[in-house]
PDB file of N, CA and C in Angstrom:
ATOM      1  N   UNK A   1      22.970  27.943   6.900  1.00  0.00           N
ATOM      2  CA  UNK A   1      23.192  26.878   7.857  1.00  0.00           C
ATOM      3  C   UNK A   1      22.159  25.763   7.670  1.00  0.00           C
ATOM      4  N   UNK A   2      21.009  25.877   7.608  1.00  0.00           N
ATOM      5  CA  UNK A   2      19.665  25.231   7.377  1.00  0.00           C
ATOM      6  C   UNK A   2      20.085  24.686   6.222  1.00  0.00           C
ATOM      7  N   UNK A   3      20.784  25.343   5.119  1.00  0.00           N
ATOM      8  CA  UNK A   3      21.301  24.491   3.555  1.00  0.00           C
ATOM      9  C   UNK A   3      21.933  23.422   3.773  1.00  0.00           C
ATOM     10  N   UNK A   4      23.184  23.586   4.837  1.00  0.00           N
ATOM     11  CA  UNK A   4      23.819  22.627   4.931  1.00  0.00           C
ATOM     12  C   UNK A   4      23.833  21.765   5.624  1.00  0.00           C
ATOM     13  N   UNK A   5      22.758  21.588   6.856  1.00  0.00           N
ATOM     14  CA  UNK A   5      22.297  20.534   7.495  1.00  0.00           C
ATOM     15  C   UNK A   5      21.513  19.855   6.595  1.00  0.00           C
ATOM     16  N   UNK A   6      20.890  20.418   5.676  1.00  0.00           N
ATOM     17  CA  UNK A   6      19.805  19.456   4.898  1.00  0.00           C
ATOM     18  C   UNK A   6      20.923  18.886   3.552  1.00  0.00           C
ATOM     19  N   UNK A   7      21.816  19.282   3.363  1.00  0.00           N
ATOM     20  CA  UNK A   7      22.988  18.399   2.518  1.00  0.00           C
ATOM     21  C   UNK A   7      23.655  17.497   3.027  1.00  0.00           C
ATOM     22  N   UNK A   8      23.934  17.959   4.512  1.00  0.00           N
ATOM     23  CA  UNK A   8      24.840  16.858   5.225  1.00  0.00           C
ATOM     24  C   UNK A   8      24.262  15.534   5.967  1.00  0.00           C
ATOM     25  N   UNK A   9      22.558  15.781   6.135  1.00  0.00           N
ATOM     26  CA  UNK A   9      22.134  14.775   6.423  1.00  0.00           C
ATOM     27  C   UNK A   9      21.723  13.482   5.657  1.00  0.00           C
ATOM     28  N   UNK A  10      22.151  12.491   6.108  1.00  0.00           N
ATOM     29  CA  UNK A  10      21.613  11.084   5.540  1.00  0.00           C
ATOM     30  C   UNK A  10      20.581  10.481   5.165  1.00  0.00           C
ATOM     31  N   UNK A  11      20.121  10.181   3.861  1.00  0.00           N
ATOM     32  CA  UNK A  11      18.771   9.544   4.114  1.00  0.00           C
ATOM     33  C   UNK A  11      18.454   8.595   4.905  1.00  0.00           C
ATOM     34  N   UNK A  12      16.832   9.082   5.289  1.00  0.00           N
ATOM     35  CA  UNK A  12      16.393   8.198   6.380  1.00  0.00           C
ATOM     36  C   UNK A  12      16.593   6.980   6.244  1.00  0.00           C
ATOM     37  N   UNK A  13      16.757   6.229   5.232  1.00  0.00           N
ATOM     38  CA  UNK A  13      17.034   4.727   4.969  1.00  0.00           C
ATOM     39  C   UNK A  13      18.737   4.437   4.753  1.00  0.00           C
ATOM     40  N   UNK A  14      19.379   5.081   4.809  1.00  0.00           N
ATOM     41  CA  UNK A  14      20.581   4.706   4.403  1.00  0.00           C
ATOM     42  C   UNK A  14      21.321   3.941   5.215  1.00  0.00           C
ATOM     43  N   UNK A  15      21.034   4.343   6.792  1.00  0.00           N
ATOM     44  CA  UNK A  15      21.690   3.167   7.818  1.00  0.00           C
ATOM     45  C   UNK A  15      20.515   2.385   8.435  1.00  0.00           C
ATOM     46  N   UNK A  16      19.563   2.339   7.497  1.00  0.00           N
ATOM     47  CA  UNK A  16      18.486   1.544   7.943  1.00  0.00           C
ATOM     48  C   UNK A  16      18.635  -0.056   8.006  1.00  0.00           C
ATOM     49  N   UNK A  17      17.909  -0.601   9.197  1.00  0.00           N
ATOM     50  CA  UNK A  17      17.894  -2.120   9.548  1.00  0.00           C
ATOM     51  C   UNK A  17      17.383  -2.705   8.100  1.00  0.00           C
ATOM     52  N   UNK A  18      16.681  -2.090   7.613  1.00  0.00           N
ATOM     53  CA  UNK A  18      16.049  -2.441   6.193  1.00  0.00           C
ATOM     54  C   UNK A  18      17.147  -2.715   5.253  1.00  0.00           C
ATOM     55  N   UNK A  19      17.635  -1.416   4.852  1.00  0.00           N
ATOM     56  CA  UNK A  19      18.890  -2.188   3.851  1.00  0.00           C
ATOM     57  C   UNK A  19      19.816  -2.584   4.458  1.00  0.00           C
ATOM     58  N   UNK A  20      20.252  -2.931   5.593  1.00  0.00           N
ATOM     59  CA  UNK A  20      21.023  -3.804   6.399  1.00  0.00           C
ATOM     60  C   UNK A  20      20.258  -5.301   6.000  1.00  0.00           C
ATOM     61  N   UNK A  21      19.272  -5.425   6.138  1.00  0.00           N
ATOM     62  CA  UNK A  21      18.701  -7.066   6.484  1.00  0.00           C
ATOM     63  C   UNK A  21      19.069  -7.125   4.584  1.00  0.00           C
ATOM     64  N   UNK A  22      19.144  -6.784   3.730  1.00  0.00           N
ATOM     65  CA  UNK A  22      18.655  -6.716   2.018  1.00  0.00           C
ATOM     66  C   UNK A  22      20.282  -7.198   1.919  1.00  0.00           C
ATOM     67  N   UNK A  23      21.015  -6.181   2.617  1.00  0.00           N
ATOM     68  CA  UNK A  23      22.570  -6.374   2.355  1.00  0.00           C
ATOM     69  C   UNK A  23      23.237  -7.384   2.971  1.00  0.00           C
ATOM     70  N   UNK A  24      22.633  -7.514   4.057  1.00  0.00           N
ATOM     71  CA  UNK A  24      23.262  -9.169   4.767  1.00  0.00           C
ATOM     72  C   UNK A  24      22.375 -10.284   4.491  1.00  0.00           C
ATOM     73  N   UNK A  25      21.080 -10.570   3.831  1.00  0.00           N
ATOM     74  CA  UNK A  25      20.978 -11.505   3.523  1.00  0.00           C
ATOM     75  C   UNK A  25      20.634 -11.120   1.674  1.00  0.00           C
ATOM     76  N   UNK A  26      20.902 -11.538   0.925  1.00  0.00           N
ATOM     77  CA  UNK A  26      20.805 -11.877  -0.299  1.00  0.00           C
ATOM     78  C   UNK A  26      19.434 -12.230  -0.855  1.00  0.00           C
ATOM     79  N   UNK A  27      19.014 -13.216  -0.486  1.00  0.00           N
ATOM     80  CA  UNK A  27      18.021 -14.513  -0.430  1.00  0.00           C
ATOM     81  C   UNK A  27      16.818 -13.345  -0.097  1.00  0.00           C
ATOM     82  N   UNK A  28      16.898 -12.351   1.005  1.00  0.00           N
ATOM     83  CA  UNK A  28      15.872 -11.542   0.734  1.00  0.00           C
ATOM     84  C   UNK A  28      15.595 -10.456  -0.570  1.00  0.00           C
ATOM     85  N   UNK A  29      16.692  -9.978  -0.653  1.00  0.00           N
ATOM     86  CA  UNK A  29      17.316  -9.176  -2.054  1.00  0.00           C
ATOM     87  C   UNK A  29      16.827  -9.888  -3.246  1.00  0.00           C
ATOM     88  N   UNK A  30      16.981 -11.241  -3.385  1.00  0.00           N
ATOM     89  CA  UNK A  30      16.586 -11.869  -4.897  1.00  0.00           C
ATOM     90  C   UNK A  30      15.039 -12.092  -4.955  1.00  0.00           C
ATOM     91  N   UNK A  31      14.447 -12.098  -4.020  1.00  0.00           N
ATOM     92  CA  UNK A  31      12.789 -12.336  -3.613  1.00  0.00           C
ATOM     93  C   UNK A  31      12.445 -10.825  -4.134  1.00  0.00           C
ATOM     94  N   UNK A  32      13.000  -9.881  -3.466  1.00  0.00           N
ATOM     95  CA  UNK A  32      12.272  -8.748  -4.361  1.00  0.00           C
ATOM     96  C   UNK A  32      12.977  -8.555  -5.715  1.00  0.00           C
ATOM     97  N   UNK A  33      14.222  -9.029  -6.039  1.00  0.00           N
ATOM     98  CA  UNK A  33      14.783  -8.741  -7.503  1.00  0.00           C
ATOM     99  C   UNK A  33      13.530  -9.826  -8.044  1.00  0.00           C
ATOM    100  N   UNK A  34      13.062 -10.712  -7.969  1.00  0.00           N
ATOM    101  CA  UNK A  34      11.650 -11.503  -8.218  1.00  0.00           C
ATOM    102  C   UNK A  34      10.470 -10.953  -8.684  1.00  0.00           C
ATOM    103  N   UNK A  35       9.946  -9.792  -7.553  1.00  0.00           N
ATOM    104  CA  UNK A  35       8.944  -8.959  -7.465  1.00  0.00           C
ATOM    105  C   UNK A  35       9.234  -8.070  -8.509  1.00  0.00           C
ATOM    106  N   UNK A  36      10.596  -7.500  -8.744  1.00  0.00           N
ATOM    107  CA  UNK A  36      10.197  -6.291  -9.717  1.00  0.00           C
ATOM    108  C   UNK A  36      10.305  -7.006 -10.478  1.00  0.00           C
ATOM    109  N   UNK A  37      11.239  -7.936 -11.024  1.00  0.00           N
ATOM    110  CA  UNK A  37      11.346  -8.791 -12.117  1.00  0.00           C
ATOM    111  C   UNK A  37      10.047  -9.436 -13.094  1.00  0.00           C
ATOM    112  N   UNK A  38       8.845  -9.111 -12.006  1.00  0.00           N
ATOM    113  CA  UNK A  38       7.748  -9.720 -12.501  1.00  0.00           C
ATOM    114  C   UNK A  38       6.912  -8.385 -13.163  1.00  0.00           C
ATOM    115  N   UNK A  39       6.800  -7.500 -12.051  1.00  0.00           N
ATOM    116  CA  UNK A  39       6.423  -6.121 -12.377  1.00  0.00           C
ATOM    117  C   UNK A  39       7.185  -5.832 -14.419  1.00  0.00           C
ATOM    118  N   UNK A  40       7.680  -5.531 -14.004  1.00  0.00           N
ATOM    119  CA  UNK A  40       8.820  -5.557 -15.655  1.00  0.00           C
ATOM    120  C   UNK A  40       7.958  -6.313 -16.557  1.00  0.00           C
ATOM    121  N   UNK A  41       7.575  -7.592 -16.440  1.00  0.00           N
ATOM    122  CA  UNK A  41       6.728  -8.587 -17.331  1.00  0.00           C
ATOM    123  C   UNK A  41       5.682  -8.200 -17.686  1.00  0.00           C
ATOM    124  N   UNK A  42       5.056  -7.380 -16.882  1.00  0.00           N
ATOM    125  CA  UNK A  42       3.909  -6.635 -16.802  1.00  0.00           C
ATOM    126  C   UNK A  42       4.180  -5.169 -17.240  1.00  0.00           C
ATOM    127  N   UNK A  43       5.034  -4.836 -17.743  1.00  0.00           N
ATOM    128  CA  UNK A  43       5.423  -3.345 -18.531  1.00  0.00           C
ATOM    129  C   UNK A  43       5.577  -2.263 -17.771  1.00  0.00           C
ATOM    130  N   UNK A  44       5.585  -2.674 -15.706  1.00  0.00           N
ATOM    131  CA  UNK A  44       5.988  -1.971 -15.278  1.00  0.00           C
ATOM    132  C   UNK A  44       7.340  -2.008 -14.842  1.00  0.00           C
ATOM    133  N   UNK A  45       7.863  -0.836 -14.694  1.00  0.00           N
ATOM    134  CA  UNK A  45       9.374  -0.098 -14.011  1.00  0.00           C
ATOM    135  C   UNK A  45       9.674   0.266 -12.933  1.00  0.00           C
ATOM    136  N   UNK A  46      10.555  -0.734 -12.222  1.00  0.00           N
ATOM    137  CA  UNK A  46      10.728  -0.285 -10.510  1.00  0.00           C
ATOM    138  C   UNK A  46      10.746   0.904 -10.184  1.00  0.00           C
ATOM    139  N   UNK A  47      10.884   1.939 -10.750  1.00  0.00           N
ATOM    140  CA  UNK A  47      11.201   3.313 -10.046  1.00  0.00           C
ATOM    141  C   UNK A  47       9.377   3.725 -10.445  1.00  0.00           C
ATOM    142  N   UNK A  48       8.421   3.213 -11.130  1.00  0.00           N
ATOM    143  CA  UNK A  48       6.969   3.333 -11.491  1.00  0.00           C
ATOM    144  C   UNK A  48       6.415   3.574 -10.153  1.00  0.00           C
ATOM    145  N   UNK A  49       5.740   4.663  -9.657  1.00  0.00           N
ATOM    146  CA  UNK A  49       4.731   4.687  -8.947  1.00  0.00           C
ATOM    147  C   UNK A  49       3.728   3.926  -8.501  1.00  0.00           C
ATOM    148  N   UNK A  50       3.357   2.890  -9.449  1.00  0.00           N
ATOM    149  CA  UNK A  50       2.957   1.335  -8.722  1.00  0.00           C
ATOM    150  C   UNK A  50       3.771   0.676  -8.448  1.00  0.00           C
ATOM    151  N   UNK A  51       4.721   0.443  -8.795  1.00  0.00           N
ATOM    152  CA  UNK A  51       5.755  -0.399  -8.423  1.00  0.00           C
ATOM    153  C   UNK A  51       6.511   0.333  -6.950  1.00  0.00           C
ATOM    154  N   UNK A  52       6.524   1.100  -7.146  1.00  0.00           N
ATOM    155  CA  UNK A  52       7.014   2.106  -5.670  1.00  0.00           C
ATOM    156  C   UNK A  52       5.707   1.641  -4.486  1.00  0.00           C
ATOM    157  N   UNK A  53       4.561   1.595  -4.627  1.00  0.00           N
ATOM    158  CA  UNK A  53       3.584   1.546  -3.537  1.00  0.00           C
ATOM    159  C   UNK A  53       3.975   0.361  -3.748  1.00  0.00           C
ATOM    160  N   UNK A  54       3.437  -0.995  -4.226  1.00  0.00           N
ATOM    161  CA  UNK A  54       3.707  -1.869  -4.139  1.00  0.00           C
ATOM    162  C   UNK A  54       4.801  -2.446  -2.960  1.00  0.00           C
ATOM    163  N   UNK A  55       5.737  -1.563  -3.310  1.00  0.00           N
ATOM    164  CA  UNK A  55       6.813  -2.326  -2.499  1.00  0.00           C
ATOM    165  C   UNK A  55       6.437  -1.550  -1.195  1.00  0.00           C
ATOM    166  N   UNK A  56       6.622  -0.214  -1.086  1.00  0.00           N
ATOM    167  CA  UNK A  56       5.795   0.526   0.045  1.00  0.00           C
ATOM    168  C   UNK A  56       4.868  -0.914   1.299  1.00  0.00           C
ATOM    169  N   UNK A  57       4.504  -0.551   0.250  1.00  0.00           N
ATOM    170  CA  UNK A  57       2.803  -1.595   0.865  1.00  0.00           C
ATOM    171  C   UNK A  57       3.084  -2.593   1.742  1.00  0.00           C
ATOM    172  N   UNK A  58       4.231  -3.683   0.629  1.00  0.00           N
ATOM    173  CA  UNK A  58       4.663  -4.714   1.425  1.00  0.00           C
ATOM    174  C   UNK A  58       5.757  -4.761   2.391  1.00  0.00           C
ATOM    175  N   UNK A  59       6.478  -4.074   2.253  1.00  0.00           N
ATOM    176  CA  UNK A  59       7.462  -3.660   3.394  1.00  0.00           C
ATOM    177  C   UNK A  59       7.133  -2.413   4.631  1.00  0.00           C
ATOM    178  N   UNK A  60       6.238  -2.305   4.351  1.00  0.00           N
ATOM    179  CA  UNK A  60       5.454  -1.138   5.410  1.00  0.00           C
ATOM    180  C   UNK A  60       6.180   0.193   5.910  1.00  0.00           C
ATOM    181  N   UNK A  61       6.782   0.496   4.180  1.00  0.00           N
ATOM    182  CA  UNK A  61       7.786   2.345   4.026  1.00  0.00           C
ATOM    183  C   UNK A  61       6.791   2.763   3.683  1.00  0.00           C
ATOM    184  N   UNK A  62       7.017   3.948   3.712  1.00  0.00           N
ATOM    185  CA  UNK A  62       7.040   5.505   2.870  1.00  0.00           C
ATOM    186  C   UNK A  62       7.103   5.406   1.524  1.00  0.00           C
ATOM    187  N   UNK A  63       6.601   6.091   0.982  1.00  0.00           N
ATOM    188  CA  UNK A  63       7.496   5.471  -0.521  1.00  0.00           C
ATOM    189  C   UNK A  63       8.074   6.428  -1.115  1.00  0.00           C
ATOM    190  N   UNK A  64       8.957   7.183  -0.313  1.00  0.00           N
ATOM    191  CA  UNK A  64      10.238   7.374  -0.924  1.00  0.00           C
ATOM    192  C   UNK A  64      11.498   6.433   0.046  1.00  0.00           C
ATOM    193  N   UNK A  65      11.076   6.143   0.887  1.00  0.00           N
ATOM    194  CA  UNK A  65      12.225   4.317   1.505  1.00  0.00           C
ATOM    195  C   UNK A  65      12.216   3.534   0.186  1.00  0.00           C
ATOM    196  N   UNK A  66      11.155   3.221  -0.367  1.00  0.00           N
ATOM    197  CA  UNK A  66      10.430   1.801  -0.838  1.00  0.00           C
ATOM    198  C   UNK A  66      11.170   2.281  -2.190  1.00  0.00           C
ATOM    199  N   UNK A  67      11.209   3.848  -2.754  1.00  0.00           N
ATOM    200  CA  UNK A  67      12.579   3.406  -3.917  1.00  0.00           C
ATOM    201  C   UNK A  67      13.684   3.792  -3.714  1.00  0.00           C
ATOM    202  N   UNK A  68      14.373   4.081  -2.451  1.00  0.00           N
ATOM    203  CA  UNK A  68      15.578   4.295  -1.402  1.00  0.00           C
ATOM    204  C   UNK A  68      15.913   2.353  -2.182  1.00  0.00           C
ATOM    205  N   UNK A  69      15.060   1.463  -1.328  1.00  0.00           N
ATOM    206  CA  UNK A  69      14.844   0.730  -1.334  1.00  0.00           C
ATOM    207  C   UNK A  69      15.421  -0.203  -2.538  1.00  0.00           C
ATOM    208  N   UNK A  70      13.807  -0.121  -3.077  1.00  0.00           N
ATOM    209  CA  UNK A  70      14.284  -0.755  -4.467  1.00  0.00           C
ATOM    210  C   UNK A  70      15.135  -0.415  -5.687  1.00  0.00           C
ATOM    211  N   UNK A  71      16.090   0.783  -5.527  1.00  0.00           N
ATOM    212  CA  UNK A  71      17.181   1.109  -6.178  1.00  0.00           C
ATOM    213  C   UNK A  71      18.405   0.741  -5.552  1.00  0.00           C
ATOM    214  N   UNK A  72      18.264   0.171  -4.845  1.00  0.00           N
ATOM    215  CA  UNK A  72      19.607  -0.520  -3.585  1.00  0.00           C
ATOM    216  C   UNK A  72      19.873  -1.578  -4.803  1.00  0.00           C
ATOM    217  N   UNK A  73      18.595  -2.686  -4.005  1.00  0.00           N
ATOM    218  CA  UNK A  73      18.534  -3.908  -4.137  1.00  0.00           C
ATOM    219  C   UNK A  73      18.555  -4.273  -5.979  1.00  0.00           C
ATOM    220  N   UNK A  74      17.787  -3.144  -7.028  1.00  0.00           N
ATOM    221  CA  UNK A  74      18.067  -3.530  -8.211  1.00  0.00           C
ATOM    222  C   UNK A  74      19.557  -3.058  -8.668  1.00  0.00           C
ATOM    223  N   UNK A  75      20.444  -2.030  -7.803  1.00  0.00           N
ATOM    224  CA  UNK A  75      22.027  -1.280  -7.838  1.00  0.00           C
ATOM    225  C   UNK A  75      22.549  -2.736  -7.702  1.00  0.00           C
ATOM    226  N   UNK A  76      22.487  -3.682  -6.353  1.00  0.00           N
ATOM    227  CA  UNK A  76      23.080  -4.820  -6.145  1.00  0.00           C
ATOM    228  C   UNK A  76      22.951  -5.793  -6.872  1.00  0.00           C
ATOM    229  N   UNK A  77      21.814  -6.417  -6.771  1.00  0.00           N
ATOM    230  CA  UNK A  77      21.553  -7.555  -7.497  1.00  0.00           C
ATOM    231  C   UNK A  77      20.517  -7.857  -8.587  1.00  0.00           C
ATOM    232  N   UNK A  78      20.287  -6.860  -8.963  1.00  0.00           N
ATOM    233  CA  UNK A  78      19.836  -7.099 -10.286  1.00  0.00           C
ATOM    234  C   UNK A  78      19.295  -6.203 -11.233  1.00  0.00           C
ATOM    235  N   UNK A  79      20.660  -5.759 -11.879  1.00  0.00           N
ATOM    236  CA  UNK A  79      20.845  -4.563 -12.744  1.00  0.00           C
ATOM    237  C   UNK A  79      19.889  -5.161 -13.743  1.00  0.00           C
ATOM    238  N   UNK A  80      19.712  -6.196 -14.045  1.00  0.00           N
ATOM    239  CA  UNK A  80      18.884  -6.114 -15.443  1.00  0.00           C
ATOM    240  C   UNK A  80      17.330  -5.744 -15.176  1.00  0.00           C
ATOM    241  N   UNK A  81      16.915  -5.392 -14.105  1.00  0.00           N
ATOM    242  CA  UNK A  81      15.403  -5.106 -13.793  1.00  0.00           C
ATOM    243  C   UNK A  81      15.623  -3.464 -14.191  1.00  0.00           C
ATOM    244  N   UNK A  82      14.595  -3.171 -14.979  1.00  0.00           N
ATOM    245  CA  UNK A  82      14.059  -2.074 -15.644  1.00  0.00           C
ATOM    246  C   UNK A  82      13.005  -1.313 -15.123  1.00  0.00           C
TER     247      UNK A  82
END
């Protein structure tokens, strides 16, 4: 029973105001497709453990939100970030 409550539940971010605000506005979405975009320039990789605090940091998650997070926003808008 304990198995399947922990399968059937949602991640904590999934109906979050967070990726709500990312998904209804864009314009916030491309500001961090920006941020990792720059990270990348610098030879780091959004799913990178600095790049995970980083975003952590500035959005004030957890950082497992922060690549909840930034695997949304690079899924949506900007597959070419690495």
């Amino acid at each position: 029973a304990i198995a399947l409550a922990l399968i059937a539940s949602p991640p904590a971010l999934a109906n979050s105001p967070r990726l709500e605000s990312v998904k209804n506005n864009p314009q916030r979405a491309k500001a961090l497709c920006t941020e990792l975009k720059a990270l990348n320039a610098q030879g780091i990789s959004y799913p990178s453990p600095q790049a995970v605090a980083q975003i952590a940091a500035r959005e004030g998650l957890n950082t497992t939100d922060a690549e909840i997070l930034s695997t949304y926003v690079v899924g949506l808008y900007c597959p070419d970030v690495r």
